[in-house]
N, C-alpha and C. Protein backbone atom coordinates (compact mmCIF):
# COMPACT_ATOMS: atom_id res chain seq x y z
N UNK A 1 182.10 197.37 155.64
CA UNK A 1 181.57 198.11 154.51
C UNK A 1 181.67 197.21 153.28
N UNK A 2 180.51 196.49 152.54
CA UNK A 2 180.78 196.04 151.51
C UNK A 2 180.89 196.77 150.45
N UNK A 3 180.67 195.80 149.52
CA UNK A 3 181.38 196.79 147.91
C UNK A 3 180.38 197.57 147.49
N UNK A 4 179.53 197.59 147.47
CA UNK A 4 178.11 198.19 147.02
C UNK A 4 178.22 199.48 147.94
N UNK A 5 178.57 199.80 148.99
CA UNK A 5 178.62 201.09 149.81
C UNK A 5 179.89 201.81 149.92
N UNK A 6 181.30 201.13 149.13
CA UNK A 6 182.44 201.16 149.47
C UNK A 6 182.61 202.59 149.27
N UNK A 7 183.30 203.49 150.08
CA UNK A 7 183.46 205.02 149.52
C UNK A 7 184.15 205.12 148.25
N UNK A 8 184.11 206.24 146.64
CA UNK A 8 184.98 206.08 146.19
C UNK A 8 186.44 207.32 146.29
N UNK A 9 187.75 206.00 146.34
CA UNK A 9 188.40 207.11 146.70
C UNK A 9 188.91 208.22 145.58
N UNK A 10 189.24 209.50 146.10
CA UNK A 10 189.37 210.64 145.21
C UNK A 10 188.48 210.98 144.77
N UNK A 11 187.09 211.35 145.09
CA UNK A 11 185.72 211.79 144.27
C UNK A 11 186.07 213.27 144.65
N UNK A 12 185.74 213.84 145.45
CA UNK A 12 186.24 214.99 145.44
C UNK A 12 187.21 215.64 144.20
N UNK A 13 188.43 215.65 144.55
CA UNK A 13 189.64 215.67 143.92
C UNK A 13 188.84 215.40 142.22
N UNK A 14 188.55 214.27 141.69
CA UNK A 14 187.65 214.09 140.61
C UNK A 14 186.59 215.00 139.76
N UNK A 15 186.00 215.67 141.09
CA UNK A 15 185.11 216.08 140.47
C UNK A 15 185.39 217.85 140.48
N UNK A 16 186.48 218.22 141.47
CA UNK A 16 187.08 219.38 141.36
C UNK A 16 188.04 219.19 139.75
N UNK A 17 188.64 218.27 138.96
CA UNK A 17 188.94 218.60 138.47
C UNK A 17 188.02 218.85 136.96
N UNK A 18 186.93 217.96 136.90
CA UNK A 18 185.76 218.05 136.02
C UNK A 18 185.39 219.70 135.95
N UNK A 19 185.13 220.30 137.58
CA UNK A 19 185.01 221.09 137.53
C UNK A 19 186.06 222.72 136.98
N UNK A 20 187.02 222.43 137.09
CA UNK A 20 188.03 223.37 136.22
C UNK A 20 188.00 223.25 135.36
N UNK A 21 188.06 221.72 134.18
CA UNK A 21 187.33 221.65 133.45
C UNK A 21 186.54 222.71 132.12
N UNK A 22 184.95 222.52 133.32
CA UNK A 22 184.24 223.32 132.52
C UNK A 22 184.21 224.57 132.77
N UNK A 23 185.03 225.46 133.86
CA UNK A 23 185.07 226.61 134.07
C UNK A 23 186.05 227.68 132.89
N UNK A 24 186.88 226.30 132.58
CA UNK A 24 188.42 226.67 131.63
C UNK A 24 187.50 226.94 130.19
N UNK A 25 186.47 225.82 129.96
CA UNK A 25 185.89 226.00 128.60
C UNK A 25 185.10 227.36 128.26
N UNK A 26 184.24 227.27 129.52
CA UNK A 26 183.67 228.77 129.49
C UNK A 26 183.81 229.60 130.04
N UNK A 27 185.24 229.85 130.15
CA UNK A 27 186.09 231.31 130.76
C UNK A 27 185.27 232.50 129.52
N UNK A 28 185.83 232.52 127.96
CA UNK A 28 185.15 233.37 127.35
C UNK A 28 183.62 232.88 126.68
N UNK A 29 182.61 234.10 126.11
CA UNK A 29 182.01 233.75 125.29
C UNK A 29 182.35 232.86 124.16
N UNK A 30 181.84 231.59 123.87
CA UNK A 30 182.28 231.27 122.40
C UNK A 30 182.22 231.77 120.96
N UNK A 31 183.26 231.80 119.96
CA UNK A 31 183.16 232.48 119.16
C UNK A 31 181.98 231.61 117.87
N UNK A 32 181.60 232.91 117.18
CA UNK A 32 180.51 232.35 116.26
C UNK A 32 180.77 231.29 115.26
N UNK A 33 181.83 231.34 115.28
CA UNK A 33 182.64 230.11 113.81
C UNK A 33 182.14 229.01 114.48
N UNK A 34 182.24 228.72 116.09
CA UNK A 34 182.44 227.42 116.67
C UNK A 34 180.96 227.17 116.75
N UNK A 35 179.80 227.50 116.22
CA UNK A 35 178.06 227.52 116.28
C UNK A 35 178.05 226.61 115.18
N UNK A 36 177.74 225.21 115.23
CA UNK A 36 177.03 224.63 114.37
C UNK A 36 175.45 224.71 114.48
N UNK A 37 174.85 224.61 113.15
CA UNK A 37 173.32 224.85 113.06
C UNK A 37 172.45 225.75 113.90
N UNK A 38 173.43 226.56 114.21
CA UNK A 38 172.82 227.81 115.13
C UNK A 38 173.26 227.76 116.51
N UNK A 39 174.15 226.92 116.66
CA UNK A 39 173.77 226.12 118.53
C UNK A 39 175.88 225.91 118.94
N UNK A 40 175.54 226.05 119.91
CA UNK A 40 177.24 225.74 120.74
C UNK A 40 176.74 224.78 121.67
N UNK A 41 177.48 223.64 121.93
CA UNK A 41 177.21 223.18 123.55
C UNK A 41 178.38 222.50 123.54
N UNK A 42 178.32 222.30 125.44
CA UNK A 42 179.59 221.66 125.99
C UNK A 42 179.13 220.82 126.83
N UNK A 43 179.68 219.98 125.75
CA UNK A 43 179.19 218.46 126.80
C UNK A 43 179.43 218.07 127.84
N UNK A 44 179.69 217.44 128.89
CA UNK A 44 180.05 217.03 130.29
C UNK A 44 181.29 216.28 130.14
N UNK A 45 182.63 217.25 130.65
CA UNK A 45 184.09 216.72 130.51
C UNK A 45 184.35 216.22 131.36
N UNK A 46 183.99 215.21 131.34
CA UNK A 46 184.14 213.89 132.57
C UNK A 46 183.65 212.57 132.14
N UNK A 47 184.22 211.56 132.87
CA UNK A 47 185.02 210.44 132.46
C UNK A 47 182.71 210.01 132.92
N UNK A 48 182.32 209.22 132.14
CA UNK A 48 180.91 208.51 132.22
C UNK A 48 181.11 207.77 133.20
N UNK A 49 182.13 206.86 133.78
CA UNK A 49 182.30 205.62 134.89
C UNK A 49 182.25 206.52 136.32
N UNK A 50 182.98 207.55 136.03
CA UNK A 50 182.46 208.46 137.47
C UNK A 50 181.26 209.12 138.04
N UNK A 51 180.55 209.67 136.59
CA UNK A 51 179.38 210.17 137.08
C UNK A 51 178.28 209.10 136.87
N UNK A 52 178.33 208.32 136.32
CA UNK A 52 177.02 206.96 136.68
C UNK A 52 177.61 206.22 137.32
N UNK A 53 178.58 205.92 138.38
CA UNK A 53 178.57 205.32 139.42
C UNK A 53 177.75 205.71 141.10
N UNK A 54 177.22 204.38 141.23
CA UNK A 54 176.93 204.79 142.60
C UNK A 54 177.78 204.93 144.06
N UNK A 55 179.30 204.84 143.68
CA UNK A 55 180.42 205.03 144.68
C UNK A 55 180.31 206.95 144.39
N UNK A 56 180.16 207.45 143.27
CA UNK A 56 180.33 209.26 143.45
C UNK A 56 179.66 209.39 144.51
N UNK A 57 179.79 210.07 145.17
CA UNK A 57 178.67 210.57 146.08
C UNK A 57 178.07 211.43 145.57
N UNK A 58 176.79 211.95 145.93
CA UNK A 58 175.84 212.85 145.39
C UNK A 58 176.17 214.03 145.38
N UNK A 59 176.67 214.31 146.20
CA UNK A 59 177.35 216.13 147.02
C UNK A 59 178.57 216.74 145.66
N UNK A 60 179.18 215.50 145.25
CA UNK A 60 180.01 215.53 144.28
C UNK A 60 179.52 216.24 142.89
N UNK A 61 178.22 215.50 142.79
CA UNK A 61 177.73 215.41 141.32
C UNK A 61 176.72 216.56 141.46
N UNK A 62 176.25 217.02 142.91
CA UNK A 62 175.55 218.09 142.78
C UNK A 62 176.62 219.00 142.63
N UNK A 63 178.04 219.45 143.05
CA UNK A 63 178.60 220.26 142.72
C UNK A 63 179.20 220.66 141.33
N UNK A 64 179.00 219.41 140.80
CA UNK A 64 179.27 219.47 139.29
C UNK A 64 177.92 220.38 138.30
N UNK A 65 176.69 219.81 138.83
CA UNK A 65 175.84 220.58 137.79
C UNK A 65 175.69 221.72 138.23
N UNK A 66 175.90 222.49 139.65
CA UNK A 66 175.77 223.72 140.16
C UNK A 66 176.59 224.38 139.49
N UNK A 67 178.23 223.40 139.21
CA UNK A 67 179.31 224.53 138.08
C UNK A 67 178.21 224.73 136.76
N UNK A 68 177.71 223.39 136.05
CA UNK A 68 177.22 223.81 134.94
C UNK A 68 176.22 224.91 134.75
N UNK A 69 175.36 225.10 135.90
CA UNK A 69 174.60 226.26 135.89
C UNK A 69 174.96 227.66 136.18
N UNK A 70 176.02 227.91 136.95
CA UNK A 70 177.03 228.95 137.51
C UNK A 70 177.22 229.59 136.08
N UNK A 71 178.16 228.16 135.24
CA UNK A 71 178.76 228.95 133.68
C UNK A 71 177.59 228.93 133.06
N UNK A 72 176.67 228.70 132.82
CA UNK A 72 175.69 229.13 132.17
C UNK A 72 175.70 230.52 132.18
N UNK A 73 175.43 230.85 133.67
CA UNK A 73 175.01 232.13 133.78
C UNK A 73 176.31 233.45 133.56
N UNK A 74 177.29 232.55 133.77
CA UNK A 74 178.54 233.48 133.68
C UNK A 74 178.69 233.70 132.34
N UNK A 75 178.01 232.84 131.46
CA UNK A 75 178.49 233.31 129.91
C UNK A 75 177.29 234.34 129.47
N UNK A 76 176.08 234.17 130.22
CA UNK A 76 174.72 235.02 129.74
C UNK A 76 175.32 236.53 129.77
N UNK A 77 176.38 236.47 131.17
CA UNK A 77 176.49 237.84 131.71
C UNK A 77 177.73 238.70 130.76
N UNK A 78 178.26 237.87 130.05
CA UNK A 78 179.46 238.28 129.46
C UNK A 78 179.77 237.56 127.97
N UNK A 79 178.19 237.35 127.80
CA UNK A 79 178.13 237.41 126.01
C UNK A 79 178.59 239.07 125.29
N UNK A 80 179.15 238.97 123.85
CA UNK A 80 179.34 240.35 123.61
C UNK A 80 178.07 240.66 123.01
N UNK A 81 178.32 242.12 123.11
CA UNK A 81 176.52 243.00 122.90
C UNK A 81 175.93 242.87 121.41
N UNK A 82 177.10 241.66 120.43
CA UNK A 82 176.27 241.50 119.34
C UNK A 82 175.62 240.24 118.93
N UNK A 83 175.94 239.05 120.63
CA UNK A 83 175.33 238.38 120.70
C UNK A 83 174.12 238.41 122.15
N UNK A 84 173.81 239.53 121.76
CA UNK A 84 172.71 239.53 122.92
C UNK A 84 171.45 238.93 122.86
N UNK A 85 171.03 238.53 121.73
CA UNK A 85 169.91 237.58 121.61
C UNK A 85 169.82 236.29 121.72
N UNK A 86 171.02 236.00 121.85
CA UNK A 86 171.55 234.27 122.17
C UNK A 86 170.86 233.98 123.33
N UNK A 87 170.36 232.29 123.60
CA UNK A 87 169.61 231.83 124.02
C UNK A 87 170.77 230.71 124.72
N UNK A 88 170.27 230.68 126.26
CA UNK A 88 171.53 229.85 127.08
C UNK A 88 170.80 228.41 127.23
N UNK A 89 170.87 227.59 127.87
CA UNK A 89 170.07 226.14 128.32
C UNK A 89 171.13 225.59 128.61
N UNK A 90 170.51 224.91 129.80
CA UNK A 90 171.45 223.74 131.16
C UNK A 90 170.45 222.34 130.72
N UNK A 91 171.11 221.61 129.82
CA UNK A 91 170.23 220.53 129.91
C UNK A 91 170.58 219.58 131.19
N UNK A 92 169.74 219.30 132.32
CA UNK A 92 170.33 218.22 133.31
C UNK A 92 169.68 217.13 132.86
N UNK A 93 170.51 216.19 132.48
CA UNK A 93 169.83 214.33 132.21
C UNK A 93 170.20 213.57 133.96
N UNK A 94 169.35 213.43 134.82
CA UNK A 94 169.30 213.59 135.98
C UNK A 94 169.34 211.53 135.78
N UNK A 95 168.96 210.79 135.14
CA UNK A 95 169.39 209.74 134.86
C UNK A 95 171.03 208.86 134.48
N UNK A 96 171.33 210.41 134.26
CA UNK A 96 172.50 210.10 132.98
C UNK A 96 173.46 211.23 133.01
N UNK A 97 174.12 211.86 134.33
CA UNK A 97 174.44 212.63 134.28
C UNK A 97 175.58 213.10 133.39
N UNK A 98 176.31 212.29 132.95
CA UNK A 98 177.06 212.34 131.30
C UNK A 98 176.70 212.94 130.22
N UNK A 99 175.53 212.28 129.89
CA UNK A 99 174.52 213.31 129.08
C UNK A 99 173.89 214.72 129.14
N UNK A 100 174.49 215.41 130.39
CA UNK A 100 174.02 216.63 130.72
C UNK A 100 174.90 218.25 129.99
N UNK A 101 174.29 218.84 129.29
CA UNK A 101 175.30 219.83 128.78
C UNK A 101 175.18 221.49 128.99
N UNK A 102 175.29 222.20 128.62
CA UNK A 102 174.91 223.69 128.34
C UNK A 102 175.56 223.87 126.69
N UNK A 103 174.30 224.51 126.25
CA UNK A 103 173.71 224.91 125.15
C UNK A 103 173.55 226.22 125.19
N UNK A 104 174.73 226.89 124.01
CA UNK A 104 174.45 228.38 123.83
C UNK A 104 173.50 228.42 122.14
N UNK A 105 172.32 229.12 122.06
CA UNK A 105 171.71 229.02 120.55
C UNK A 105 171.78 230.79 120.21
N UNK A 106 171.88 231.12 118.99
CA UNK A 106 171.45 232.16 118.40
C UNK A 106 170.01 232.28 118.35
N UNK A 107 170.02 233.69 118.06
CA UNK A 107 168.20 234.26 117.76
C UNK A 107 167.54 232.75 117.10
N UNK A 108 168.17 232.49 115.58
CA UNK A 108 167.14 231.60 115.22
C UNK A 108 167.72 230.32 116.05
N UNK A 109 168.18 229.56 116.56
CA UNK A 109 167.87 228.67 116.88
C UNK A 109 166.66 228.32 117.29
N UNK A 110 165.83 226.77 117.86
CA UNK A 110 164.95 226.59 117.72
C UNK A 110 164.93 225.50 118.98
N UNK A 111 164.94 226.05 120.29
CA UNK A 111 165.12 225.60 121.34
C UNK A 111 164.28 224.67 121.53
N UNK A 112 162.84 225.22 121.27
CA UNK A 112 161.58 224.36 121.60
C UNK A 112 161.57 223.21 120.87
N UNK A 113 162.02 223.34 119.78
CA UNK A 113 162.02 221.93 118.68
C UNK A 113 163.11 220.69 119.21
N UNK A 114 163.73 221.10 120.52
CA UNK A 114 165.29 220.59 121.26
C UNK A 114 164.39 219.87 122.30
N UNK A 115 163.31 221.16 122.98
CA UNK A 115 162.68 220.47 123.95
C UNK A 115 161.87 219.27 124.11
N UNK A 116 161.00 220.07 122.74
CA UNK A 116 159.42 219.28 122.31
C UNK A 116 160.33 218.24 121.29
N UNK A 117 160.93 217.50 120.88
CA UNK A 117 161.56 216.61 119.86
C UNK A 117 160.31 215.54 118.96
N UNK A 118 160.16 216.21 117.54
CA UNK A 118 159.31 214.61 117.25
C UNK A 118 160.23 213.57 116.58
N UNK A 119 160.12 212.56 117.40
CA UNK A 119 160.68 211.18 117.34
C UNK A 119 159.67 209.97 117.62
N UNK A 120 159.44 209.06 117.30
CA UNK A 120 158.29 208.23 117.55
C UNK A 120 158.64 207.28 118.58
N UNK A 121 160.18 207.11 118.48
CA UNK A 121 160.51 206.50 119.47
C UNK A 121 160.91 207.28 121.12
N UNK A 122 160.50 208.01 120.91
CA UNK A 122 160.60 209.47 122.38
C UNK A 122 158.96 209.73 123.07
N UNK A 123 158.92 210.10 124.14
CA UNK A 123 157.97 209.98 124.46
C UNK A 123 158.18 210.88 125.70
N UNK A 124 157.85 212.42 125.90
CA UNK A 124 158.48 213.04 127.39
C UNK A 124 156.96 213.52 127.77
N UNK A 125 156.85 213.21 129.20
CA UNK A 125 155.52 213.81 130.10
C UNK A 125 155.95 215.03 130.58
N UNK A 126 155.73 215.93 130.88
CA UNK A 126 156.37 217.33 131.65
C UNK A 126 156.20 216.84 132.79
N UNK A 127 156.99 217.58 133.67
CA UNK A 127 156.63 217.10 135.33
C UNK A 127 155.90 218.07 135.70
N UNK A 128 154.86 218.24 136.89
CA UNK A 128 154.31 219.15 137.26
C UNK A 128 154.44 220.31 138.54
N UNK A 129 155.70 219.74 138.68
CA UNK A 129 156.32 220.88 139.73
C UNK A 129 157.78 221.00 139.00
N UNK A 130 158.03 222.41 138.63
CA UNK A 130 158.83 222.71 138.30
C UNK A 130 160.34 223.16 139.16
N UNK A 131 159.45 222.87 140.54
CA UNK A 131 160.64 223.43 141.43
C UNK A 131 161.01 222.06 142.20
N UNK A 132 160.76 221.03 141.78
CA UNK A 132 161.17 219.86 142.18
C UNK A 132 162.95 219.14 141.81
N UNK A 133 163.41 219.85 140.63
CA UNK A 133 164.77 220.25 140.34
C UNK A 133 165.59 220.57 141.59
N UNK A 134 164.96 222.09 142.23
CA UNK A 134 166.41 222.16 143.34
C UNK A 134 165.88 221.81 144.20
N UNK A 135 164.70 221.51 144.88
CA UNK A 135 164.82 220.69 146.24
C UNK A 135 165.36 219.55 146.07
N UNK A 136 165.08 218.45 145.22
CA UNK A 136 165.75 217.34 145.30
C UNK A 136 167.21 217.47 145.38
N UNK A 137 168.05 218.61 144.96
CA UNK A 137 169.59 218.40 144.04
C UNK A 137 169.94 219.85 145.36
N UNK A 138 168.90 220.58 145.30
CA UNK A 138 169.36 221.69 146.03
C UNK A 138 170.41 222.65 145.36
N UNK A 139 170.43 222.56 144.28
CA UNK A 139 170.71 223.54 143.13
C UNK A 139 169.98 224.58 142.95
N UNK A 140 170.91 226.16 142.77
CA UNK A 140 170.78 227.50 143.09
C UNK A 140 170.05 227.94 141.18
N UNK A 141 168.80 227.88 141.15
CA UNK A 141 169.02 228.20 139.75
C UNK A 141 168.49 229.43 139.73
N UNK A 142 168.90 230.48 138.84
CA UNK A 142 168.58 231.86 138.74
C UNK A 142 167.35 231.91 138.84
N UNK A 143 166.39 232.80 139.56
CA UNK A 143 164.98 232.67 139.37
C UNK A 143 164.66 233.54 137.83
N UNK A 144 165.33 234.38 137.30
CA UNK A 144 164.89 234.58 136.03
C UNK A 144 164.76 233.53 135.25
N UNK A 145 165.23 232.31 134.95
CA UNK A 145 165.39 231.22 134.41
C UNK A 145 164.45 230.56 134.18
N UNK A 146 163.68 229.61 132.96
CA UNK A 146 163.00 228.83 133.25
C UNK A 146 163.51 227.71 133.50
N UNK A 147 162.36 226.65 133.95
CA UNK A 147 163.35 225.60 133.84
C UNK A 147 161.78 224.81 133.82
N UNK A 148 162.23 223.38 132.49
CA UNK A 148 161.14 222.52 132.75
C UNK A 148 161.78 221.38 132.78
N UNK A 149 161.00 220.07 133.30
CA UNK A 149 161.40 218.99 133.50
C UNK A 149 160.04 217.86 132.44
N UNK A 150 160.81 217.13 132.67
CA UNK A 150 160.03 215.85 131.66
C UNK A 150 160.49 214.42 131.90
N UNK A 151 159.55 213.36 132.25
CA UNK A 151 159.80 211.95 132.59
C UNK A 151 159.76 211.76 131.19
N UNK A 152 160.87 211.18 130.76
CA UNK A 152 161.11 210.59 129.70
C UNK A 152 161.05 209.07 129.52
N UNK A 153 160.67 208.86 128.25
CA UNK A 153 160.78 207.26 127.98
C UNK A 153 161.01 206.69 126.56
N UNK A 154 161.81 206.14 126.48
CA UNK A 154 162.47 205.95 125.28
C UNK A 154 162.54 204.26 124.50
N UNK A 155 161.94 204.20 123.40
CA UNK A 155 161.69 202.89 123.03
C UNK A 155 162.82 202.40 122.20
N UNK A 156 163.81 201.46 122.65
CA UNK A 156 164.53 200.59 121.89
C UNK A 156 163.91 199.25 121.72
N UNK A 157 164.42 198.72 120.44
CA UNK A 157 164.10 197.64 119.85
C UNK A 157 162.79 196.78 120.92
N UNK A 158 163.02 195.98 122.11
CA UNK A 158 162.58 195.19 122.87
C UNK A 158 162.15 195.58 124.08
N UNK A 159 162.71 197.06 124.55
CA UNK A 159 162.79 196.88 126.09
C UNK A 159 162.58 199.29 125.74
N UNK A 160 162.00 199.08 126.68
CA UNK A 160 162.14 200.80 127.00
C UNK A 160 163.13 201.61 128.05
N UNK A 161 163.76 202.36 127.94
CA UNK A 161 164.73 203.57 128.89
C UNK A 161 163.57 204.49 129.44
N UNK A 162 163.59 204.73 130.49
CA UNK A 162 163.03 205.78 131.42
C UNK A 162 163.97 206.50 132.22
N UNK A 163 163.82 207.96 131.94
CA UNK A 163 164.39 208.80 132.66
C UNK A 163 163.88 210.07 132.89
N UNK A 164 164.79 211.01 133.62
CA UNK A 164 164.04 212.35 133.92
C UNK A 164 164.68 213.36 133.21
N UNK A 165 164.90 214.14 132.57
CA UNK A 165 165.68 215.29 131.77
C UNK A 165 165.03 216.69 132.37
N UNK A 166 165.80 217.82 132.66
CA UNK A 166 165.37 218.87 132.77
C UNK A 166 166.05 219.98 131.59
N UNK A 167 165.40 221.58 131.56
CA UNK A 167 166.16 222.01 130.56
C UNK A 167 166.18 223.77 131.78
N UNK A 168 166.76 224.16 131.77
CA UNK A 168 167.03 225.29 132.72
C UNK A 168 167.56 226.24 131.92
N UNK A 169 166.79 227.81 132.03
CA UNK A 169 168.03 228.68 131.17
C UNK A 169 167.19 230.18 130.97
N UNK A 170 167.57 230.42 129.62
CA UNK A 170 166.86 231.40 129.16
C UNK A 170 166.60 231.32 127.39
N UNK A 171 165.47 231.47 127.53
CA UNK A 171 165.10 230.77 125.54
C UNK A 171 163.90 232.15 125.55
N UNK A 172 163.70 231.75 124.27
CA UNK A 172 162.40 231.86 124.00
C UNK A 172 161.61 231.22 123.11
């Protein structure tokens, strides 16, 4: 087995604890103080060298965003009834799984302006199968949910980033 295929050890164990983790963060609804500019999110509490390595195994990292979508939905279900207009989103950065979060917004937040971003240096195509998310990952996503995806491409100085981003949830 060379190094390039080497198993890594403790991924499991790793990613179970990522996963308590984010279950611990969104045990309750978050409170409104903690809403900057309309918006809550929780970033991905895990170490970046684990989840962009190619020693994680996949099974790992799919069980990680399945938690992130799980608490998504566990907080939709047990928001209090005076935040019932709050708006949930699973961003998956399927490039970058570090970069992947859940996003709680109030009424006004402005989800679409999150989705659609004008930046000159951004550039996202939508994908055209929207259900190409869980076959590839095989992730359970609520069918009430939307979910869109977008090939992204991103211009630094000399050279461009390409990736895939999805956004999963409930907005409007």
């Amino acid at each position: 087995m060379n190094s390039k295929n080497k198993k890594a050890r403790g991924a499991r164990r790793n990613a179970d604890r990522i996963i308590r983790r984010i279950e611990a963060y969104t045990e309750q609804f978050p409170e409104i103080s903690s809403f900057q500019n309309d918006c809550w999110h929780l970033e991905m509490p895990a170490s970046q060298a684990f989840l962009l390595s190619d020693q994680t195994p996949r099974k790992e990292k799919r069980r990680i965003l399945q938690t992130m979508i799980d608490r998504a939905e566990h907080l939709m279900h047990h928001r209090p009834r005076n935040y019932e207009l709050s708006q949930v989103m699973v961003v998956l950065d399927i490039g970058d799984l570090w970069s992947s979060q859940i996003i709680i917004g109030t009424e006004a937040a402005d989800f679409d302006r999150f989705i659609h971003p004008i930046n000159p240096n951004l550039r996202r195509v939508e994908q055209p199968d929207p259900g190409k998310l869980r076959r590839e990952w095989a992730l359970n996503i609520p069918h009430h949910w939307q979910t869109t995806g977008f090939r992204e491409f991103i211009r630094k100085e000399n050279h461009q980033l390409e990736g895939e981003i999805w956004f999963a949830g409930v907005w409007s």
